[in-house]
N, C-alpha and C. Protein backbone atom coordinates (compact mmCIF):
# COMPACT_ATOMS: atom_id res chain seq x y z
N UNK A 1 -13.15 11.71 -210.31
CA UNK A 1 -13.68 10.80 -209.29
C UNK A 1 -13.29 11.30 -207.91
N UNK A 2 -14.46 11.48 -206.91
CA UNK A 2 -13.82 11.80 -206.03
C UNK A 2 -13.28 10.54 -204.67
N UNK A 3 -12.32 10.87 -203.82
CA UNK A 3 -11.26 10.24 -203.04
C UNK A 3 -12.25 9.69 -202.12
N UNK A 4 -12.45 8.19 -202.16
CA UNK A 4 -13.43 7.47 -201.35
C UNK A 4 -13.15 7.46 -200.19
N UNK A 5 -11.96 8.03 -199.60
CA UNK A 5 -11.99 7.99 -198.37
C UNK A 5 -12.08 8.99 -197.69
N UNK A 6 -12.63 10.24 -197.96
CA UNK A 6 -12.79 11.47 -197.43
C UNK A 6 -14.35 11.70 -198.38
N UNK A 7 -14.67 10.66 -198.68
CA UNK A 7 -16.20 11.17 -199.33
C UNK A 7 -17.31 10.54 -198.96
N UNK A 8 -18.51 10.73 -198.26
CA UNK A 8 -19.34 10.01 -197.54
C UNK A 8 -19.98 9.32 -198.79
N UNK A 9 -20.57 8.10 -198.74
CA UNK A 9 -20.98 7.39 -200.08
C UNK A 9 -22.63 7.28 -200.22
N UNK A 10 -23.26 8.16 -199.15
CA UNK A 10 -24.50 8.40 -199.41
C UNK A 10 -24.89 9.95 -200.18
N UNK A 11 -24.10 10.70 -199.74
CA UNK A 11 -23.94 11.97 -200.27
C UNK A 11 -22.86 12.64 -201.54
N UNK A 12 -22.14 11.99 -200.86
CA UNK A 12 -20.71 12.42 -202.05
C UNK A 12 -19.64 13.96 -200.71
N UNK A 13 -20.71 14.31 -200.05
CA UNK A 13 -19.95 15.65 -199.32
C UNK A 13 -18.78 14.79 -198.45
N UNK A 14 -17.94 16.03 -198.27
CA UNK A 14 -16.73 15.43 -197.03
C UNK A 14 -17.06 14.79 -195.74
N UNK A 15 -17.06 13.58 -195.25
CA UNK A 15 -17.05 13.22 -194.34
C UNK A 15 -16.87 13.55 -193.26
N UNK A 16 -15.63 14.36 -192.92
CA UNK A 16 -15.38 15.20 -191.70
C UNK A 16 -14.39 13.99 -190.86
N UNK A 17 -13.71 12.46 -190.87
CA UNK A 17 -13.36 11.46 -190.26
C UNK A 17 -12.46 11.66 -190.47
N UNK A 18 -11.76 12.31 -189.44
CA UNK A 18 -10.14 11.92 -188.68
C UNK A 18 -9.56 11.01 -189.02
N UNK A 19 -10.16 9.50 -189.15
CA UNK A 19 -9.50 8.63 -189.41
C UNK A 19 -9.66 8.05 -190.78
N UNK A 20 -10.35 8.43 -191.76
CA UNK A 20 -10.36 8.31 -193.13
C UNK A 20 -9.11 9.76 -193.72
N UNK A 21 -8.59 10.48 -192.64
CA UNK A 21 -7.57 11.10 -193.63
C UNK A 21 -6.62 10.98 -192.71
N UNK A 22 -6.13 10.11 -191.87
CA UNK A 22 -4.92 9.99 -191.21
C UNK A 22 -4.62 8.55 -191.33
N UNK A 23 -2.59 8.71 -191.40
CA UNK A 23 -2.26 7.69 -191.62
C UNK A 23 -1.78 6.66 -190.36
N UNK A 24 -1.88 7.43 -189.15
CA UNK A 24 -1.91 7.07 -187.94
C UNK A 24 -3.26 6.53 -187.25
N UNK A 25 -2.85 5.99 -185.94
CA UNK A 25 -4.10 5.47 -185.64
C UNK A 25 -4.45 6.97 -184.95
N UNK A 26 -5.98 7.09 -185.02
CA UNK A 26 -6.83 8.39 -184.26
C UNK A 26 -7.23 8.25 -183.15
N UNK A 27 -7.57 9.06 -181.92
CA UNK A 27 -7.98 9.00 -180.45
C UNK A 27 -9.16 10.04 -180.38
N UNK A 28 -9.65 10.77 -181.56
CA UNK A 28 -10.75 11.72 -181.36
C UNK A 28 -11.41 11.80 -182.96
N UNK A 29 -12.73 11.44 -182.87
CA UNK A 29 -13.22 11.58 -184.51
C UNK A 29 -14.75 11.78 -183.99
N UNK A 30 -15.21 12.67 -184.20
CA UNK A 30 -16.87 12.53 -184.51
C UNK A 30 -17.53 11.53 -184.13
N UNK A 31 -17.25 10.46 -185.28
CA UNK A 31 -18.02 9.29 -185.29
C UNK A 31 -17.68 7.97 -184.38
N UNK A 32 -16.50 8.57 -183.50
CA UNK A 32 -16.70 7.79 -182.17
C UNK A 32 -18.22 8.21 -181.19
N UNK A 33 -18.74 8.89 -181.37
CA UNK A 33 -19.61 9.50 -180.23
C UNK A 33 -21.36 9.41 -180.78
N UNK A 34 -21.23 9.41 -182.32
CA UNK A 34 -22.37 9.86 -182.89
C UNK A 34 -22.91 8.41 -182.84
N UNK A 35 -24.40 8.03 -182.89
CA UNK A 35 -25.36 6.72 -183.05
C UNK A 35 -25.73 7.00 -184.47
N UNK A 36 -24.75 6.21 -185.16
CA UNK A 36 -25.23 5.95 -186.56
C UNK A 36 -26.49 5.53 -186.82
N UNK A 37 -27.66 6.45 -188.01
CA UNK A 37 -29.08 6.00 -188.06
C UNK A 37 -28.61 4.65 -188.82
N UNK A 38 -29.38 3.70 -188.32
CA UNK A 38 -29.61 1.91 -188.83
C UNK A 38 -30.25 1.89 -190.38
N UNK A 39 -30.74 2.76 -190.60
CA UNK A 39 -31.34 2.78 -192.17
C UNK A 39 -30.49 2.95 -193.23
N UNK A 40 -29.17 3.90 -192.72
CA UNK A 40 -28.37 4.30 -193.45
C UNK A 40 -27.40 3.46 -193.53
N UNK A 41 -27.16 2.63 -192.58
CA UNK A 41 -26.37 1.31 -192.82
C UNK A 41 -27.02 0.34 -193.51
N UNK A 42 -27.89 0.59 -193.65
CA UNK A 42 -28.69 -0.85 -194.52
C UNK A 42 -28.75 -0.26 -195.75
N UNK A 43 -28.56 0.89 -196.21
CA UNK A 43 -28.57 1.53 -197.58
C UNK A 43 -27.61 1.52 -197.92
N UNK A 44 -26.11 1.26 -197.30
CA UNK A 44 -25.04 0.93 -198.28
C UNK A 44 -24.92 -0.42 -198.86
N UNK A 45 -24.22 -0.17 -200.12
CA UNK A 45 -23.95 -1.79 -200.75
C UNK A 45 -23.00 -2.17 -199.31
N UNK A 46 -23.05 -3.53 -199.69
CA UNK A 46 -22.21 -4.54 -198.54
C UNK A 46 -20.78 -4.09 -198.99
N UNK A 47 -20.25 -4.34 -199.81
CA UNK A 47 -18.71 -3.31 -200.07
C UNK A 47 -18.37 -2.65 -199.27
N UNK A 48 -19.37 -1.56 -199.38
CA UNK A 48 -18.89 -0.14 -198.23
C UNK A 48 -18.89 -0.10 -196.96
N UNK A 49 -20.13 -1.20 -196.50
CA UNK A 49 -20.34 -1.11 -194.85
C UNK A 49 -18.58 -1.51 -194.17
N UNK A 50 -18.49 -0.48 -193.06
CA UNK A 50 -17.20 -0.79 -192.25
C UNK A 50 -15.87 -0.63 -193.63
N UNK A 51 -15.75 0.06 -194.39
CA UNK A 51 -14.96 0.54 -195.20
C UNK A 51 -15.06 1.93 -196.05
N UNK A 52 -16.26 2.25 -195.48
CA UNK A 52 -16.42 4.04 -196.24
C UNK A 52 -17.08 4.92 -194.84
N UNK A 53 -16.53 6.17 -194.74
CA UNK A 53 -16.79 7.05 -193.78
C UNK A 53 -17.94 7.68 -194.51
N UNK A 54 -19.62 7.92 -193.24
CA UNK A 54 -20.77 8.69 -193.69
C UNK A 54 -20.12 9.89 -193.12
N UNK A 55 -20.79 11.06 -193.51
CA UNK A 55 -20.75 12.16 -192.83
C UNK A 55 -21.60 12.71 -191.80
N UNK A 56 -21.43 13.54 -190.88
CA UNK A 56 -22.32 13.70 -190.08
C UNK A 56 -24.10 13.53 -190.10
N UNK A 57 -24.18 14.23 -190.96
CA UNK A 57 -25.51 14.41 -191.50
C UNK A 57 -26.09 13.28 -191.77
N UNK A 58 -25.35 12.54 -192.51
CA UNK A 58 -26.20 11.31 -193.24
C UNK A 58 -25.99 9.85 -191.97
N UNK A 59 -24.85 10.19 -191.27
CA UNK A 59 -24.40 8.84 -190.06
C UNK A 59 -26.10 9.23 -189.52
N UNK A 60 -26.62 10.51 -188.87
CA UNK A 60 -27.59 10.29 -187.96
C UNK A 60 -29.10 10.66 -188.82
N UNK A 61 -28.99 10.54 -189.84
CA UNK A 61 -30.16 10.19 -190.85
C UNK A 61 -30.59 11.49 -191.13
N UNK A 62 -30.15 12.60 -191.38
CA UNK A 62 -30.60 14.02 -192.17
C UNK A 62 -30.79 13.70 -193.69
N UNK A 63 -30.96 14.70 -193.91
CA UNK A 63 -30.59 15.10 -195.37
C UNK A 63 -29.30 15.93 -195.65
N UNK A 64 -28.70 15.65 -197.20
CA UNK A 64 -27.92 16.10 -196.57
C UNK A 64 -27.73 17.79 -196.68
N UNK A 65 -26.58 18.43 -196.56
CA UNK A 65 -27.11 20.02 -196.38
C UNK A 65 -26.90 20.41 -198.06
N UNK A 66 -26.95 21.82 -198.80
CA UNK A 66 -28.04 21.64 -199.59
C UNK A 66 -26.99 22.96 -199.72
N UNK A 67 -26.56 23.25 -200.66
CA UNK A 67 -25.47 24.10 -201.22
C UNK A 67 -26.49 26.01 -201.27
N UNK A 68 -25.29 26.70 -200.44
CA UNK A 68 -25.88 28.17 -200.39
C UNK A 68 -26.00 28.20 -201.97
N UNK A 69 -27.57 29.18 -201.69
CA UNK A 69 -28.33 29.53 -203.08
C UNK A 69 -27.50 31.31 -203.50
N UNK A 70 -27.06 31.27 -204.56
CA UNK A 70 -26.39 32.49 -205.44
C UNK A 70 -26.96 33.16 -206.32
N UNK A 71 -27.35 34.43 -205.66
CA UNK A 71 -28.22 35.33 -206.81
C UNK A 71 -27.39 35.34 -207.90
């Protein structure tokens, strides 16, 4: 299972949030700055909203990135 707090819950990839892996309070994270897409908040269960970190990609509504292809 992976660690819900370093795992974005639309994707499963690392979040990238400073403050989902620190046990201190944070003064610099990404997702202070980024405009979370509104769709993607409405696609989490109510559980998660304001308790699980998205990751970049999925906070501003991408897809998410897509694992290098290996001959």
């Amino acid at each position: 299972m992976h660690d819900q707090t370093t795992r974005c819950p639309c994707c499963g990839q690392l979040n990238q949030c400073a403050q989902a892996t620190s046990a201190a309070a944070v003064n610099q994270c990404w997702c202070f700055t980024v405009q979370v897409d509104a769709q993607q908040l409405a696609n989490l269960a109510p559980e998660q909203r304001n308790r699980r970190c998205l990751c970049p990609r999925c906070a501003q509504g991408l897809p998410p990135e897509q694992p290098a292809a290996t001959d």
